[in-house]
Protein backbone atom coordinates (compact mmCIF):
# COMPACT_ATOMS: atom_id res chain seq x y z
CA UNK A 1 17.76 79.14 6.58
CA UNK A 2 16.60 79.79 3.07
CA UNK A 3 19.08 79.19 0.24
CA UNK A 4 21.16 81.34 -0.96
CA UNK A 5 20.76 83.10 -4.76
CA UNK A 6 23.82 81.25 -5.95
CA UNK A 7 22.77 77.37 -4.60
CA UNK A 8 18.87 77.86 -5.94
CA UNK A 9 19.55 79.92 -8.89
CA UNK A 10 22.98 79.23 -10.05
CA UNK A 11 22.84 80.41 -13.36
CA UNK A 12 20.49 83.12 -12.28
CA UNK A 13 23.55 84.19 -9.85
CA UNK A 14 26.04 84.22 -13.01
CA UNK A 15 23.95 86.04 -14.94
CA UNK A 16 23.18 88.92 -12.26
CA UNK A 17 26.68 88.82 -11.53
CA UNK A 18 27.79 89.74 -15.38
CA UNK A 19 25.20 91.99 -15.85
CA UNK A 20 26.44 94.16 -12.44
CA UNK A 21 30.03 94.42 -13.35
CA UNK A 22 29.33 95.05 -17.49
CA UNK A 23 27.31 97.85 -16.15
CA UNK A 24 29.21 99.19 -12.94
CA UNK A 25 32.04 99.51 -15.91
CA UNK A 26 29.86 101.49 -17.54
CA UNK A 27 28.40 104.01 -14.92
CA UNK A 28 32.55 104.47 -14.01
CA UNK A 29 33.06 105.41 -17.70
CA UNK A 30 30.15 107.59 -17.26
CA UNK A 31 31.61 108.96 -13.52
CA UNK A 32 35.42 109.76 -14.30
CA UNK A 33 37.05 111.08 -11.65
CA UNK A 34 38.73 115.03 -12.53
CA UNK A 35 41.58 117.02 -10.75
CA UNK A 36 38.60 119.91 -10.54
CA UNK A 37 37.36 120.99 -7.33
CA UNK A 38 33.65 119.59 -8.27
CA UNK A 39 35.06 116.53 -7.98
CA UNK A 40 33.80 115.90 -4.57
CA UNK A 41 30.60 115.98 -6.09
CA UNK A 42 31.05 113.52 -8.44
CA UNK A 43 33.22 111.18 -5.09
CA UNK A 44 29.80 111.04 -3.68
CA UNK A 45 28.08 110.40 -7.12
CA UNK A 46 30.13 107.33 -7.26
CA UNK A 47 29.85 106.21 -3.51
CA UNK A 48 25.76 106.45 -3.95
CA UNK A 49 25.93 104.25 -7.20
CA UNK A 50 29.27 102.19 -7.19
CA UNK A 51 28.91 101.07 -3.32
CA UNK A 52 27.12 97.55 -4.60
CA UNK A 53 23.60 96.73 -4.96
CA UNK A 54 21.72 93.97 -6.80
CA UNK A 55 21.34 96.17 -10.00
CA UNK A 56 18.50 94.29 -10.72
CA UNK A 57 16.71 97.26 -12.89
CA UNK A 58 19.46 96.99 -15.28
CA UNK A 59 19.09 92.95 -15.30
CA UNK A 60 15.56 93.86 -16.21
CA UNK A 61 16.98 96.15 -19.31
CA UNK A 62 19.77 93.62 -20.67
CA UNK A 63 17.22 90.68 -20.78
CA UNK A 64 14.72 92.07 -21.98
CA UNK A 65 16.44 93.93 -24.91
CA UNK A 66 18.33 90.98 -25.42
CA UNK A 67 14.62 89.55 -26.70
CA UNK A 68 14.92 91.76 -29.55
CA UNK A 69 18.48 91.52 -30.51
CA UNK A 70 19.17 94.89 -29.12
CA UNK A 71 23.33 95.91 -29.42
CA UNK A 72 24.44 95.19 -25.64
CA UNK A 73 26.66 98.37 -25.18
CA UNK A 74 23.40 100.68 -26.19
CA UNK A 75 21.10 98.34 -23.86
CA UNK A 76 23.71 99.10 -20.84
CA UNK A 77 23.56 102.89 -21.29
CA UNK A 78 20.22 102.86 -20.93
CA UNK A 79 20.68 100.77 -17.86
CA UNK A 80 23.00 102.96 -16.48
CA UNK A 81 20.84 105.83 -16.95
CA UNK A 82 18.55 103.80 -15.03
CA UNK A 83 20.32 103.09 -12.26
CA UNK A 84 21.08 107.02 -11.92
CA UNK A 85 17.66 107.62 -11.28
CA UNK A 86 17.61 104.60 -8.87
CA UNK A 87 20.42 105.46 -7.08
CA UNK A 88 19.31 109.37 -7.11
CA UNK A 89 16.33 108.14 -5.42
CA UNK A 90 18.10 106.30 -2.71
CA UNK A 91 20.21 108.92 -1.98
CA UNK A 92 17.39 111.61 -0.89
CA UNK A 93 15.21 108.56 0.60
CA UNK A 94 18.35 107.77 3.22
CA UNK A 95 18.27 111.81 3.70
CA UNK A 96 17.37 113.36 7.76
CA UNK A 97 14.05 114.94 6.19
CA UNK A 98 12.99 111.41 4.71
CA UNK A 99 14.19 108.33 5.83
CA UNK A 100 17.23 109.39 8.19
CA UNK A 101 19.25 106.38 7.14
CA UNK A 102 22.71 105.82 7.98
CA UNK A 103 23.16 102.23 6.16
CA UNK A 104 22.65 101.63 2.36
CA UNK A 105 24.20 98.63 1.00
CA UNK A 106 26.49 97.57 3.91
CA UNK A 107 27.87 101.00 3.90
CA UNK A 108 27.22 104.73 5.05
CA UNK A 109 24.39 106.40 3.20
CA UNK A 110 25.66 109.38 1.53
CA UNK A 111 25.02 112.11 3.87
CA UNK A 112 26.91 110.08 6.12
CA UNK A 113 30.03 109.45 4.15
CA UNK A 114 29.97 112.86 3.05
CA UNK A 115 27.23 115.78 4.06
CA UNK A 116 23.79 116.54 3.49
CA UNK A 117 23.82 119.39 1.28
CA UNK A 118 26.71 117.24 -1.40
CA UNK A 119 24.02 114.23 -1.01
CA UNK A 120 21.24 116.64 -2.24
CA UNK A 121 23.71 117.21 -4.94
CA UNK A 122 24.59 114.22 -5.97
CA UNK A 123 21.34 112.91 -6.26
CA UNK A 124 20.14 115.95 -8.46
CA UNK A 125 23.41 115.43 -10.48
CA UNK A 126 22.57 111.52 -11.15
CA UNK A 127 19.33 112.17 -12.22
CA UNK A 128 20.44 114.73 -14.84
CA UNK A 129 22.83 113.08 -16.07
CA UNK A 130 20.28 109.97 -16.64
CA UNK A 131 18.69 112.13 -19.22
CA UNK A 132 21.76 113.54 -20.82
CA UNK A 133 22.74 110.09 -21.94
CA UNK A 134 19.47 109.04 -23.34
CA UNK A 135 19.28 112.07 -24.80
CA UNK A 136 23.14 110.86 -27.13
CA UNK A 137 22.98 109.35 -30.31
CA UNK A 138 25.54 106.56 -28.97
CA UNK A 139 22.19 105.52 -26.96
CA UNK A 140 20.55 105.13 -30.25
CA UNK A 141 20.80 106.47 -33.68
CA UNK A 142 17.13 107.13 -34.09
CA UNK A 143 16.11 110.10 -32.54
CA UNK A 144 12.40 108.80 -32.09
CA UNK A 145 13.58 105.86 -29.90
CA UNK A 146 15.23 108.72 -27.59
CA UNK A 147 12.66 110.40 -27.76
CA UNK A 148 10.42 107.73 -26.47
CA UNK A 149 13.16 106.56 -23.89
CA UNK A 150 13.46 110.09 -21.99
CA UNK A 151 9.53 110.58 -21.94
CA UNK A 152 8.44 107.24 -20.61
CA UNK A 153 11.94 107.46 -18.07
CA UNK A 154 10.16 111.22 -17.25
CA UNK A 155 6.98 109.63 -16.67
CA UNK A 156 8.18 106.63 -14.62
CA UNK A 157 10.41 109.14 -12.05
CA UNK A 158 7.94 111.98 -11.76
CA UNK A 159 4.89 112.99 -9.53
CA UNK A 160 2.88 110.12 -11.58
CA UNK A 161 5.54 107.25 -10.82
CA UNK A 162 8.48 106.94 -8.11
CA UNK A 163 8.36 110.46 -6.84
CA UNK A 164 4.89 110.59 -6.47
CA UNK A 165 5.20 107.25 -4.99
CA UNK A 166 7.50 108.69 -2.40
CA UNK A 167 5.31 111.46 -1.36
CA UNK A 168 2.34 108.52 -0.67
CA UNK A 169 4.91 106.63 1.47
CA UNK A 170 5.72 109.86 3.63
CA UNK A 171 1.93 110.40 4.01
CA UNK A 172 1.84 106.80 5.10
CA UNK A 173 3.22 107.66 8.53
CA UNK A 174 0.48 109.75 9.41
CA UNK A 175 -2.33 108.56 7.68
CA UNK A 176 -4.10 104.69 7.94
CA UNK A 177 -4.09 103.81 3.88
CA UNK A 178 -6.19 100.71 2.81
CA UNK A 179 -4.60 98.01 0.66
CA UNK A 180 -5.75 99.40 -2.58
CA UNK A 181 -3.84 102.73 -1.72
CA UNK A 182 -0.70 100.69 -0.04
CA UNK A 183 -1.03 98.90 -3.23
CA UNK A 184 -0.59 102.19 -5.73
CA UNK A 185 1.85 103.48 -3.48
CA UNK A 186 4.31 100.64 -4.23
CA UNK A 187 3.17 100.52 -7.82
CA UNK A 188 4.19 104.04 -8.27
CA UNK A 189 7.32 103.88 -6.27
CA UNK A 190 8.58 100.77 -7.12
CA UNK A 191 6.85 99.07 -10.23
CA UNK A 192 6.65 102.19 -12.28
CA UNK A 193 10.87 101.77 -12.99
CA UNK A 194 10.72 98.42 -12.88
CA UNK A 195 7.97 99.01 -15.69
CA UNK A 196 10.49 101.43 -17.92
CA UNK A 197 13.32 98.19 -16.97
CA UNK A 198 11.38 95.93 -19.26
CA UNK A 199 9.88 98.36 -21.37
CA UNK A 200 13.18 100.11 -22.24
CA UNK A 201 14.20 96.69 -23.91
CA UNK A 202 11.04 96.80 -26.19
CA UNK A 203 11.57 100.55 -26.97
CA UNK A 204 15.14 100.62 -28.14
CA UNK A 205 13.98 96.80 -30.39
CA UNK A 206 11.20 98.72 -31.55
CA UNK A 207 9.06 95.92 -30.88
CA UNK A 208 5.68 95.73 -31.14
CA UNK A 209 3.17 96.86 -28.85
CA UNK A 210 1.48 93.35 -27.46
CA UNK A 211 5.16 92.55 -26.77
CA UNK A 212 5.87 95.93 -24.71
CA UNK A 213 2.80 95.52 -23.18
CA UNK A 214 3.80 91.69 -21.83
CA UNK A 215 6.92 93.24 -20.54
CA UNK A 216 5.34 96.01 -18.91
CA UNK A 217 2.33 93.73 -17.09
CA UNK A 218 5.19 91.12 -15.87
CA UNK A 219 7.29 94.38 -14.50
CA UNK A 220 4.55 95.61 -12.58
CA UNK A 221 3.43 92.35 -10.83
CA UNK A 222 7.04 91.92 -10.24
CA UNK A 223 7.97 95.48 -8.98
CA UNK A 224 4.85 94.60 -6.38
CA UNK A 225 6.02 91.58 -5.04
CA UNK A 226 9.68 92.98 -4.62
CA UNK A 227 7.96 95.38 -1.89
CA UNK A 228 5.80 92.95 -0.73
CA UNK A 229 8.94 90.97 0.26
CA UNK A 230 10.74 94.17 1.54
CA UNK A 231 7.97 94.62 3.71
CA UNK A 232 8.36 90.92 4.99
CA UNK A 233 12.23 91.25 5.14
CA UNK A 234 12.04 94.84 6.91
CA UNK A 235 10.11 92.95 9.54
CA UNK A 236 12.13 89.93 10.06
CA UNK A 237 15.17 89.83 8.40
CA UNK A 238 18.68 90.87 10.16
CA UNK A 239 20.54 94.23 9.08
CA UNK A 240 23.74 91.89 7.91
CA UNK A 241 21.90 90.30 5.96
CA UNK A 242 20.44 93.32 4.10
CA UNK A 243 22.81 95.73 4.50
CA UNK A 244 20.99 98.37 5.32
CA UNK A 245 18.56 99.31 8.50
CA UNK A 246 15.30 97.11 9.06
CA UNK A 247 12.12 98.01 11.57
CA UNK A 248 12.19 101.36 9.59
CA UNK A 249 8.88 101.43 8.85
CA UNK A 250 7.81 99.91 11.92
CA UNK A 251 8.98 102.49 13.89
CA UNK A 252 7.67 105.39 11.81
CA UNK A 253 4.14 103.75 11.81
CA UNK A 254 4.18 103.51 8.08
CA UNK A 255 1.62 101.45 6.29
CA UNK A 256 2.65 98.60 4.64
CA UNK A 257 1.62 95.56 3.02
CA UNK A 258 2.50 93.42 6.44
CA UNK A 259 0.47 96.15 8.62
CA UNK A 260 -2.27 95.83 6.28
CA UNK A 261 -2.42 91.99 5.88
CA UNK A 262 -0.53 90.37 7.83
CA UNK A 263 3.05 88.66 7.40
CA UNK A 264 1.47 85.46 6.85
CA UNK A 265 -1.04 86.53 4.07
CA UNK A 266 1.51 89.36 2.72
CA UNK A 267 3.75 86.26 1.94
CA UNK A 268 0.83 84.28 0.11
CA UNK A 269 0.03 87.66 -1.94
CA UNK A 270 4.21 87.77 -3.23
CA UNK A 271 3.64 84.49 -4.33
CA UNK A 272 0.69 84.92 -6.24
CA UNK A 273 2.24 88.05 -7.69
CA UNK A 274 5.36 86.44 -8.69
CA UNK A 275 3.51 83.74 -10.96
CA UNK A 276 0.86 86.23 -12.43
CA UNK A 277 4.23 87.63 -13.78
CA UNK A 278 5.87 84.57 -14.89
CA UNK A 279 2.48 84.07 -17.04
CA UNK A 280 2.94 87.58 -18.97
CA UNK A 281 5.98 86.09 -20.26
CA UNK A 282 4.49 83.17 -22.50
CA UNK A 283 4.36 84.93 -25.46
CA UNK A 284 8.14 84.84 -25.72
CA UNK A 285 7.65 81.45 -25.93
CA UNK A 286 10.42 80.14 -23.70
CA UNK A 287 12.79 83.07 -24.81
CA UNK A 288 12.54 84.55 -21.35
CA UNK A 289 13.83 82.14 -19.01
CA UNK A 290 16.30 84.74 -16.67
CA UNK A 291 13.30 86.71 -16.35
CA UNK A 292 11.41 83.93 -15.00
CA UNK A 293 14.38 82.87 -12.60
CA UNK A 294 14.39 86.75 -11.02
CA UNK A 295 10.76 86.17 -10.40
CA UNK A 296 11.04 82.89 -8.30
CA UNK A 297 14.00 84.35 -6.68
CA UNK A 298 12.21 87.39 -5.81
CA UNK A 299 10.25 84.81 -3.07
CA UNK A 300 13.27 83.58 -1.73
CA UNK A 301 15.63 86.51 -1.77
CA UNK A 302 16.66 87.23 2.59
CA UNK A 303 18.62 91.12 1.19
């Protein structure tokens, strides 16, 4: 049995573990519950973003503003607004006309604990609501830096990042895709916001551009080998352990890094991943040692 997160990567653990609960306090500021009548809406808003999760995109924020001094409590709106458009995402992936999942995090999807059409809702309120609070000066007092923050987040979730992304993986079920394409797909569905994580950092420090563009290149080699495990684990890993359904895209014929290569060789390509992104991070010269850690636990990770 591999280790677990906490006896590899204890301080890795801690870390992940302050980062979820500073910012779970945050999207339940941002999610108040209201004796209105919409407030089943916002029940299931809550349920598809407060039901746990590894909020490792907003990890990806805090540490890598935190390498420009950024104020924490403007650094965790903008990784709340993040994990909106995550969470959006995840609720219309789990829908019947995508995914038809009934498990997300250990716990009904929300069309499950609720119905389709208030899922469809919910996930179109979270990802308005992302933009409404990078759009607020308490985000940051410089309208330029929200400015930059809502286009590249725009970019990142649209047709040319996870959405597109998305539409590639549903044409992956009925098309055969080479490795270069299986390769984009992820890269748009996954590494594009795992991109705007790190780059978010740089944006709100107003840091310069070979800087952003380290973060950016270690994101994307990252954001790959994240699916290239989630391949691996979606073939061999157990349900409990996960907490949500596995042999998806098995069943659905879907191409995926493991169809395409192999477990065996889909395994060696994660790990070559994982260290080209450790080696965009020397020119923080030792500054950046979490984000180091979340790539070498990225190989070992069994949820």
């Amino acid at each position: 049995m591999a280790p677990s997160l906490r006896d590899a990567h204890p301080e890795l653990q801690s870390e992940m573990n302050a980062v979820s609960e500073a910012v779970n306090k945050t999207i339940a500021r941002l999610l108040p519950e209201t004796d209105l009548p919409e407030n089943h809406l916002y029940d299931a808003m809550r349920h598809g973003t407060l039901s746990g999760g590894k909020r490792l995109r907003p990890f990806l924020v805090m540490h890598s503003a935190a390498l420009f001094n950024v104020d924490p409590a403007r650094a965790r709106r903008v990784a709340a607004a993040l994990e909106f458009i995550h969470c959006y995402s995840l609720i219309h992936d789990d829908l019947p006309s995508m995914d038809n999942a009934a498990l997300r995090r250990g716990k009904p999807t929300v069309h499950i604990q609720y119905d389709e059409a208030t899922a469809i809702l919910a996930g179109d309120a979270l990802l308005t609501l992302a933009f409404e609070i990078l759009s607020e000066n308490e985000t940051h007092e410089d309208p330029r830096v929200r400015c930059e923050l809502i286009q590249t987040l725009a970019r990142s979730s649209g047709g040319h990042g996870m959405v597109g992304g998305q539409m590639l993986d549903l044409l992956a079920e009925k098309q055969e895709f080479d490795l270069g394409t299986i390769s984009r797909l992820q890269r748009m569905k996954t590494g594009k916001l795992m991109a705007f994580a790190c780059e978010a950092g740089a944006i709100i420090g107003k840091a310069g551009e070979p800087q952003k563009r380290a973060l950016c290149n270690y994101a994307h080699d990252l954001g790959l080998a994240f699916q290239v495990t989630d391949d691996i684990l979606d073939v061999e890993a157990d349900p409990q352990d996960t907490g949500k359904d596995t042999g998806k895209d098995v069943e659905a014929g879907k191409a995926t890094f493991v169809s395409a290569m192999g477990k065996e060789q889909a395994k060696e390509r994660a790990d070559m991943l994982v260290h080209q992104a450790i080696g965009h991070l020397k020119i923080f010269e030792g500054r950046a040692e979490m984000l180091k850690e979340l790539a070498l636990y990225v190989l070992e990770r069994r949820a």
